[in-house]
C-alpha atoms as a PDB file:
ATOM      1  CA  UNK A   1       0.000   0.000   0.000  1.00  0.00           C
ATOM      2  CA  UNK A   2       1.319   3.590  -0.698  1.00  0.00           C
ATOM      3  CA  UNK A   3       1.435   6.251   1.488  1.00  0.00           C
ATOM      4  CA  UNK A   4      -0.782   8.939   2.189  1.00  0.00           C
ATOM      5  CA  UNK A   5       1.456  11.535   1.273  1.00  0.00           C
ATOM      6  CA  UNK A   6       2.908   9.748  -1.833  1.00  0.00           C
ATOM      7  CA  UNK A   7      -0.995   9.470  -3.017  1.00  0.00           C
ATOM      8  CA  UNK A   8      -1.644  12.939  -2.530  1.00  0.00           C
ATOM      9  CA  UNK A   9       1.793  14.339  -4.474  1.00  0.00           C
ATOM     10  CA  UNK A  10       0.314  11.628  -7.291  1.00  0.00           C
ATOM     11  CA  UNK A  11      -2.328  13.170  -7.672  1.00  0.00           C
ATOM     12  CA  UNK A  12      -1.339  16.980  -7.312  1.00  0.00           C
ATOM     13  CA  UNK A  13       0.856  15.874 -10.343  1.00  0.00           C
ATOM     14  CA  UNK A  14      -1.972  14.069 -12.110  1.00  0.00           C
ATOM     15  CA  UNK A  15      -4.002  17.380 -11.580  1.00  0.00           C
ATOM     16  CA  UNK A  16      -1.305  19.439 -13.351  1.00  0.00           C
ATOM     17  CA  UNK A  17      -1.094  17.229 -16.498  1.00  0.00           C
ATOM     18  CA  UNK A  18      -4.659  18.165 -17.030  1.00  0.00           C
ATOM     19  CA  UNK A  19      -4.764  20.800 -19.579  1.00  0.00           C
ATOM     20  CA  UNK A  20      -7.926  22.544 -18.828  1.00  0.00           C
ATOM     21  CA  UNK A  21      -7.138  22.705 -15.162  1.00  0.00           C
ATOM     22  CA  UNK A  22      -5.319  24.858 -12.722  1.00  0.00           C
ATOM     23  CA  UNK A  23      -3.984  23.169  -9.615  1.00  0.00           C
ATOM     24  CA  UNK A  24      -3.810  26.075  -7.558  1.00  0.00           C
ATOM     25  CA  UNK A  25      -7.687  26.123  -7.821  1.00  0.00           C
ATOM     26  CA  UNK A  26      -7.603  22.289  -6.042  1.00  0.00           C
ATOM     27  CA  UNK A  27      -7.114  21.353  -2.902  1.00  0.00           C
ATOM     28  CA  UNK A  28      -5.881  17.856  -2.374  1.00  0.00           C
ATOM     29  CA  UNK A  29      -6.287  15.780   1.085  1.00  0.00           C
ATOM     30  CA  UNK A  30      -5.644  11.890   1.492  1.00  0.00           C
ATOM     31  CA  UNK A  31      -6.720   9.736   4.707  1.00  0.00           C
ATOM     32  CA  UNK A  32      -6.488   6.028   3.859  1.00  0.00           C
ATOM     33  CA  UNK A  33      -6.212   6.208   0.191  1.00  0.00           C
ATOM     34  CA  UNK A  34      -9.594   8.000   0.275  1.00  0.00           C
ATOM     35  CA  UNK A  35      -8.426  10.798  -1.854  1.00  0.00           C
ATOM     36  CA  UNK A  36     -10.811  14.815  -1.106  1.00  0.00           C
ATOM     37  CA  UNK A  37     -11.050  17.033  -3.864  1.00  0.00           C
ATOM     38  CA  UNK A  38     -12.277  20.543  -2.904  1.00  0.00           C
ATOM     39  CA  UNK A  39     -12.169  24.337  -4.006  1.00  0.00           C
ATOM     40  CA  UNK A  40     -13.971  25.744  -7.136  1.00  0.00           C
ATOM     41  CA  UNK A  41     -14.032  25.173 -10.766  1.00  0.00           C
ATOM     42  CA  UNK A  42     -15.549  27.440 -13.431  1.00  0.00           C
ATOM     43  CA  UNK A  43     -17.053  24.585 -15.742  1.00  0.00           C
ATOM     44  CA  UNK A  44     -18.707  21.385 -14.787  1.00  0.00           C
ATOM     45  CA  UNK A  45     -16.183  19.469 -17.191  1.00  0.00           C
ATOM     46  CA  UNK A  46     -13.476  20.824 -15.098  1.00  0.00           C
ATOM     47  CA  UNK A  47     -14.843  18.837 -12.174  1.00  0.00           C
ATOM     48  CA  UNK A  48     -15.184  15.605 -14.080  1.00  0.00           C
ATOM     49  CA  UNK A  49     -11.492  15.762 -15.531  1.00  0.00           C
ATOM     50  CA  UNK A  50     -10.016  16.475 -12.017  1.00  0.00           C
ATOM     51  CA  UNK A  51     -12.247  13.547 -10.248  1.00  0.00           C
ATOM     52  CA  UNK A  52     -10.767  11.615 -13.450  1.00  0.00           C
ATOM     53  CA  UNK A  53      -7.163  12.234 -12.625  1.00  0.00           C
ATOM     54  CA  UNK A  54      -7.383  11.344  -9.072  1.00  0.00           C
ATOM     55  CA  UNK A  55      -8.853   7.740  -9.956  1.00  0.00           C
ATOM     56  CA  UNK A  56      -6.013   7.668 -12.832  1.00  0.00           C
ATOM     57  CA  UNK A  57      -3.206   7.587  -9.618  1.00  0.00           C
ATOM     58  CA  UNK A  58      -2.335   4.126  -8.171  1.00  0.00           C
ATOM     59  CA  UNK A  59      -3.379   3.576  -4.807  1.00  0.00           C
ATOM     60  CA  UNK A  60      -6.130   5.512  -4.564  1.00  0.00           C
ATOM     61  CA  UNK A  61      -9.515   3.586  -3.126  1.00  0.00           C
ATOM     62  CA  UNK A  62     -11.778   6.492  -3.276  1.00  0.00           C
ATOM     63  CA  UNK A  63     -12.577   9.597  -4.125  1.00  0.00           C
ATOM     64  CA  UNK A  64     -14.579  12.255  -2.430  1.00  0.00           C
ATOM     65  CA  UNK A  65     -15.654  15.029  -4.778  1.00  0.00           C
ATOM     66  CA  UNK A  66     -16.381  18.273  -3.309  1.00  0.00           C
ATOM     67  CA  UNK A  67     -15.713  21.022  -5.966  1.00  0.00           C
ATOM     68  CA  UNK A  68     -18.021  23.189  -6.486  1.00  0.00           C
ATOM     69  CA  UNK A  69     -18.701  24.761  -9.992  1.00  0.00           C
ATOM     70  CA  UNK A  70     -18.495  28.996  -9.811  1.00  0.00           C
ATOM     71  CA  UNK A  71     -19.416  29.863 -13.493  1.00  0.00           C
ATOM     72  CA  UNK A  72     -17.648  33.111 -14.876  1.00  0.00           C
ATOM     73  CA  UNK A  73     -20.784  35.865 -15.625  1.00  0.00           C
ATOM     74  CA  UNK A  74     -20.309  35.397 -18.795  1.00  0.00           C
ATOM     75  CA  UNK A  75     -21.254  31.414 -18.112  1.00  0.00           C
ATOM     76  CA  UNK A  76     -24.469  32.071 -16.395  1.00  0.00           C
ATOM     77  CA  UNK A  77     -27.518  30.894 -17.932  1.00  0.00           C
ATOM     78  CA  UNK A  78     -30.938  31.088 -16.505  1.00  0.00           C
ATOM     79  CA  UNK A  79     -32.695  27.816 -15.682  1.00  0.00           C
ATOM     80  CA  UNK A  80     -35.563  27.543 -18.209  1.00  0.00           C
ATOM     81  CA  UNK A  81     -32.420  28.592 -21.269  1.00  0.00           C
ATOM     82  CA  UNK A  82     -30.383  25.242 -19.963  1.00  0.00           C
ATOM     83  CA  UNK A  83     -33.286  23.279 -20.192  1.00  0.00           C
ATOM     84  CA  UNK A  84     -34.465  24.288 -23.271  1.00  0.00           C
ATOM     85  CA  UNK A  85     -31.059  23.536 -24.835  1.00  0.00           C
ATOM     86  CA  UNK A  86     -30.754  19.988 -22.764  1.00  0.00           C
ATOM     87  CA  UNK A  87     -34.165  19.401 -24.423  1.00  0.00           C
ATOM     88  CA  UNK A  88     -33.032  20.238 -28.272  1.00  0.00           C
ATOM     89  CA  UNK A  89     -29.966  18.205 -27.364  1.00  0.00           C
ATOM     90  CA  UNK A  90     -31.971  15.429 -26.319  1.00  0.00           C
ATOM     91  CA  UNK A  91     -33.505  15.170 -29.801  1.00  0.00           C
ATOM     92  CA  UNK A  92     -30.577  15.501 -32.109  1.00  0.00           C
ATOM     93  CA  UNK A  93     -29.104  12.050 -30.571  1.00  0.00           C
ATOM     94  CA  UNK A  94     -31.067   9.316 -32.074  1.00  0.00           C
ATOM     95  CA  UNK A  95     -29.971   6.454 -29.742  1.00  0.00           C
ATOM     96  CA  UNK A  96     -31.678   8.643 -27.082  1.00  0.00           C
ATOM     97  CA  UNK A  97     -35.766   8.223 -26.765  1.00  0.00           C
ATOM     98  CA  UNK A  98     -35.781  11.534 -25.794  1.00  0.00           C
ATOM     99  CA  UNK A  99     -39.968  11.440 -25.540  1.00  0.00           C
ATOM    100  CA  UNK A 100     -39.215   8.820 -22.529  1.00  0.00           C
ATOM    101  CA  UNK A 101     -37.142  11.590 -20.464  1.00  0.00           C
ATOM    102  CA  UNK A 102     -38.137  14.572 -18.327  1.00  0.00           C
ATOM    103  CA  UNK A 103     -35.266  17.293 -17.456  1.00  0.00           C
ATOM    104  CA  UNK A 104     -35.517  19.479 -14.555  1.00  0.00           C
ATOM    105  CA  UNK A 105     -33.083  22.288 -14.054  1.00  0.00           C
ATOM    106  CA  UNK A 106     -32.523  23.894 -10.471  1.00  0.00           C
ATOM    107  CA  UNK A 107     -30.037  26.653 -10.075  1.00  0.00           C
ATOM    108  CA  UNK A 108     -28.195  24.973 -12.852  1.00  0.00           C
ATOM    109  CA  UNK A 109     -28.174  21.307 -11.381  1.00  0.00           C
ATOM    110  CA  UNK A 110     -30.224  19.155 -13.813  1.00  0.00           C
ATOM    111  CA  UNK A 111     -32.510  16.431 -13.176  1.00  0.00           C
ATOM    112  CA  UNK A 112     -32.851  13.753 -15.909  1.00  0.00           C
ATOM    113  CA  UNK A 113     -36.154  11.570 -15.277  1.00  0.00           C
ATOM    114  CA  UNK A 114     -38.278   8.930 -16.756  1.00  0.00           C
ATOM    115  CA  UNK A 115     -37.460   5.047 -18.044  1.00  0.00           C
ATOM    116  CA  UNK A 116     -35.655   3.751 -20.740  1.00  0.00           C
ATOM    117  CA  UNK A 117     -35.508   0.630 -22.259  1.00  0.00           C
ATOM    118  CA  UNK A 118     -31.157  -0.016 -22.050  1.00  0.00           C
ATOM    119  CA  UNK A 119     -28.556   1.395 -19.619  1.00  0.00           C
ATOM    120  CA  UNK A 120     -26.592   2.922 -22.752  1.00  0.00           C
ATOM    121  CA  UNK A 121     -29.623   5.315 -23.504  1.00  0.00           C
ATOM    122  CA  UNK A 122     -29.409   6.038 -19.736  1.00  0.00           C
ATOM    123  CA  UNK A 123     -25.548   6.716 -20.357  1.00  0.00           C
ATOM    124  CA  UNK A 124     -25.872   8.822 -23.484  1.00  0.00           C
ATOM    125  CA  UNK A 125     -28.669  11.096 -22.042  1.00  0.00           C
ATOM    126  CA  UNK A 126     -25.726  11.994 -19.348  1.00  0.00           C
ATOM    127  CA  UNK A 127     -22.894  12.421 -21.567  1.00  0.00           C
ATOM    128  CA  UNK A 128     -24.805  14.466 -23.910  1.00  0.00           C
ATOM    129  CA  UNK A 129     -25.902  17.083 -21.714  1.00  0.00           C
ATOM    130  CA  UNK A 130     -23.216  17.341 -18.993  1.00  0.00           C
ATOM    131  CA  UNK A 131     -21.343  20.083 -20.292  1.00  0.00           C
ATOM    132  CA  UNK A 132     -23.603  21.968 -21.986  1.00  0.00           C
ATOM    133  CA  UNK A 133     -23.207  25.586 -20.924  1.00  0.00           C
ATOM    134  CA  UNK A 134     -24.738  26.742 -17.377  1.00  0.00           C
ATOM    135  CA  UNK A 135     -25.059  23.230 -16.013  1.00  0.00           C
ATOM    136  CA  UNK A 136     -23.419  22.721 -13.143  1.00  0.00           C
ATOM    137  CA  UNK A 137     -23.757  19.211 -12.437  1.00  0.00           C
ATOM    138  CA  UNK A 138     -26.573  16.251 -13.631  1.00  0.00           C
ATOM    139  CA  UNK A 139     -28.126  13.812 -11.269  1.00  0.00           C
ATOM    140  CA  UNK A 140     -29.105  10.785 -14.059  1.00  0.00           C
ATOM    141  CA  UNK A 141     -31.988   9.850 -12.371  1.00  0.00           C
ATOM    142  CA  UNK A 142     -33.681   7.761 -15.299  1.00  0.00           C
ATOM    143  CA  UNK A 143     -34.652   3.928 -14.673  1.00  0.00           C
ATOM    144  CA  UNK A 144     -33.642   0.927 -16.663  1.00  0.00           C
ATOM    145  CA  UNK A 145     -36.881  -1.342 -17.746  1.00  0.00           C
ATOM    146  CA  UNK A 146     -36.042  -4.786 -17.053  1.00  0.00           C
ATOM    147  CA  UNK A 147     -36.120  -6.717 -20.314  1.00  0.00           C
ATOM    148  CA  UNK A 148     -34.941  -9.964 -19.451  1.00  0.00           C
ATOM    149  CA  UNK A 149     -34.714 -12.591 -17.044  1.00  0.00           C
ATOM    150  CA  UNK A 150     -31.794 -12.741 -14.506  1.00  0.00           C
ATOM    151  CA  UNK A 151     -30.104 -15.907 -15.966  1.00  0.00           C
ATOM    152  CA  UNK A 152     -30.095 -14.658 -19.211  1.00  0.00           C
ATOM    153  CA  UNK A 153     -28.342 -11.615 -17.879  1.00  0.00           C
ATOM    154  CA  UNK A 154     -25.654 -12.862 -15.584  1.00  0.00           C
ATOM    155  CA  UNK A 155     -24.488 -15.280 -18.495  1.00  0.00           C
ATOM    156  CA  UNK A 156     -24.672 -11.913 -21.557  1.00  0.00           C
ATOM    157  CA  UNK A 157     -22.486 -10.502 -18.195  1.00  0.00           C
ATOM    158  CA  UNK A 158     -19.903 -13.525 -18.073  1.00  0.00           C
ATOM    159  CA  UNK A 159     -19.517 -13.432 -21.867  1.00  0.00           C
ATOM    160  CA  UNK A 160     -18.702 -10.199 -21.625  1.00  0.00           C
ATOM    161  CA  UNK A 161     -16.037 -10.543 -19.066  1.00  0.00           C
ATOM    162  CA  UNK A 162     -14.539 -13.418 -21.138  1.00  0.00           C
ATOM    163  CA  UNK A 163     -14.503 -11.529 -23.940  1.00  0.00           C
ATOM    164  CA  UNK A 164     -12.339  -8.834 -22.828  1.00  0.00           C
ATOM    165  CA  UNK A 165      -8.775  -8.790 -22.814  1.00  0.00           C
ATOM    166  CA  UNK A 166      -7.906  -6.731 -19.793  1.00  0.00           C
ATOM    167  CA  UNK A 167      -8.362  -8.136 -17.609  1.00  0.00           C
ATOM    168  CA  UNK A 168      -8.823 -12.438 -16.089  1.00  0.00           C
ATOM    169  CA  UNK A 169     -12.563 -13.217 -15.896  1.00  0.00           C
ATOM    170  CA  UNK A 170     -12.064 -16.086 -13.671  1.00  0.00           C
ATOM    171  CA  UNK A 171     -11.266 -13.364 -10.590  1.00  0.00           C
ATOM    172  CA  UNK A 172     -14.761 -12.059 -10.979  1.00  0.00           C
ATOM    173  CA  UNK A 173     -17.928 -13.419  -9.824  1.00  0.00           C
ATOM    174  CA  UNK A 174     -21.018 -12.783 -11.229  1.00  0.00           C
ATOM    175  CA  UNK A 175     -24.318 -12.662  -9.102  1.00  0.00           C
ATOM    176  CA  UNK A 176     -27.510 -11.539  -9.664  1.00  0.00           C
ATOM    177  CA  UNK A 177     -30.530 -10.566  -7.393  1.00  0.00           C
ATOM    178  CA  UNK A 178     -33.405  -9.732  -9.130  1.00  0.00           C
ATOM    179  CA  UNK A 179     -32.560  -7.594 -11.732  1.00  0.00           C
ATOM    180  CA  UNK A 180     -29.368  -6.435  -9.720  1.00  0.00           C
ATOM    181  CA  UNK A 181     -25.860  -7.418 -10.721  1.00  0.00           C
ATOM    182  CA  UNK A 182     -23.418  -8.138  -7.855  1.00  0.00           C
ATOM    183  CA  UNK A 183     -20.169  -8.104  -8.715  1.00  0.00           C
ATOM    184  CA  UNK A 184     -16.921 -10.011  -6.423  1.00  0.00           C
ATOM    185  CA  UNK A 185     -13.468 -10.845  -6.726  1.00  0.00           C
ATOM    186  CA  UNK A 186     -10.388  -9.484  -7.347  1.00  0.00           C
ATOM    187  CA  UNK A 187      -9.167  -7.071 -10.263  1.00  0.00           C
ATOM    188  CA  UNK A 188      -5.641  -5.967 -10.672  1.00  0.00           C
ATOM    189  CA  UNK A 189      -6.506  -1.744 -11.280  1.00  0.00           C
ATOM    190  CA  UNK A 190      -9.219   0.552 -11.115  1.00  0.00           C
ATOM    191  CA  UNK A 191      -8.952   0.318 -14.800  1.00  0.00           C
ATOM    192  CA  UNK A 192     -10.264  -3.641 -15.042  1.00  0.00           C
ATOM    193  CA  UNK A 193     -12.738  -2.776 -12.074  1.00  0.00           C
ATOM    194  CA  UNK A 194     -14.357  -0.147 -14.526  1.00  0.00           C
ATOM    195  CA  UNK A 195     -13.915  -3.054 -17.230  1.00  0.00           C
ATOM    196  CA  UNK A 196     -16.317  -5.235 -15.521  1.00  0.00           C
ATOM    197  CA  UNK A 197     -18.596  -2.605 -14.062  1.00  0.00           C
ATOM    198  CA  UNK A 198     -19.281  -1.729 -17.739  1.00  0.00           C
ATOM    199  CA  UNK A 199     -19.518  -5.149 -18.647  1.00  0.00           C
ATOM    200  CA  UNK A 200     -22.231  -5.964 -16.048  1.00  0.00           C
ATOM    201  CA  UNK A 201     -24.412  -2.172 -17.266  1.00  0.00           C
ATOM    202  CA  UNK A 202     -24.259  -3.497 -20.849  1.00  0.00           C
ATOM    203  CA  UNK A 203     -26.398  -6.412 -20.488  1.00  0.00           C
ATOM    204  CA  UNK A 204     -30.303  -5.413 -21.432  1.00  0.00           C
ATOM    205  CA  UNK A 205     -32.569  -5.418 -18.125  1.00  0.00           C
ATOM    206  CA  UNK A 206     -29.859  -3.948 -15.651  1.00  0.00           C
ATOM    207  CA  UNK A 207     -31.004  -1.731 -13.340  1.00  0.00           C
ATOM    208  CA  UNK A 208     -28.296  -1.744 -10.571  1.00  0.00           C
ATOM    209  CA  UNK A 209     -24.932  -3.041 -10.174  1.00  0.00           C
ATOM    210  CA  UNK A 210     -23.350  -3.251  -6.727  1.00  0.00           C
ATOM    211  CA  UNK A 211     -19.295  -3.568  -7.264  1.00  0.00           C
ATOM    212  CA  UNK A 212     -17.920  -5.288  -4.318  1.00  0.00           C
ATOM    213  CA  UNK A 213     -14.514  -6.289  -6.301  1.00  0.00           C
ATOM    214  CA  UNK A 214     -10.924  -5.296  -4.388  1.00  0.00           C
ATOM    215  CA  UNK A 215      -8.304  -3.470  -5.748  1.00  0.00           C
ATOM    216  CA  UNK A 216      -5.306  -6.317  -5.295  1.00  0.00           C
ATOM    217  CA  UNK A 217      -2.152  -4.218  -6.814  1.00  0.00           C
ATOM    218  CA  UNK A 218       0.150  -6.819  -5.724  1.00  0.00           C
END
């Protein structure tokens, strides 16, 4: 296990190899590999790229997010103009039923809403919208539809696994409760841990996935 203070220079260097960030804007605290992000940020995408580099830096177990997005005035959008836009966005994407989804906007936090049929239409609604201008975060609150019957899904999840070449699907066991995926085991980096989470959220009929797999960097 690395140190606390090794994790945290990691990541202060991680930070600065971000182009569209400024370090100085960042503070950077580490108890236990749980790594805190705070300060302020001028753009939501900001945020996401410096809660990216943090989970890029070995060692680290968590990360606690708490930067908050100040916009420039020049930035600032009134609520019902963000939504508007999320809504035209909505409907230029055609992988996204965007007749199945309801935004809310609240002082420039968005609300997405409603039920779609896969978790990738969930996925795309977020990434689509999230840094449009004036929002300052997005809670993706829209439901998967189960589709399918559990054993159908854990063995689409296995074939999955097998499939890829990252990482060893024999370390990962796949459960399912309902039409929740439970994932154990071991993985070797946060990078084949995100490997199988994805894995487990492609599979039609998801509508949760608890991760319980461990970090072994040994």
């Amino acid at each position: 296990m690395k140190a606390d203070s090794e994790i945290q220079k990691n990541v202060m260097d991680e930070l600065k190899w971000e182009p569209v960030l400024n370090p100085s804007e960042i503070g950077v605290a580490v108890h236990n590999g749980v790594v805190t992000l705070s300060g302020y940020v001028d753009n939501y995408a900001k945020k996401i790229a410096a809660e990216n580099a943090a989970w890029r830096v070995k060692g680290v177990q968590a990360v606690a997010e708490e930067l908050e997005v100040r916009f420039l005035a020049s930035e600032k959008l009134p609520d019902n103009e963000i939504a508007e836009n999320i809504v035209r966005t909505l409907k230029w994407h055609t992988t996204i039923p965007d007749e199945q989804i309801r935004v809310k906007v609240t002082e420039g936090w968005v609300y997405l809403e409603g039920e779609v049929d896969w978790n990738f239409q969930k996925e795309s609604a977020f990434n689509a919208i999230r840094f449009l201008k004036g929002v300052k975060g997005v809670s993706n609150l829209i439901a998967v539809k189960p589709r399918v019957n559990t054993n159908v899904v854990k063995e689409n999840i296995r074939k999955a696994l097998e499939r890829n070449a990252d990482f060893e699907a024999n370390n990962i066991k796949v459960e399912t409760l309902g039409n929740k995926v439970i994932l154990k085991g071991k993985t070797r980096s946060r990078i084949e841990k995100d490997s199988a989470e994805r894995a487990a959220w492609s599979a039609p009929g998801v509508m949760a996935v608890e991760d319980l797999l461990v970090i072994d960097y040994n």
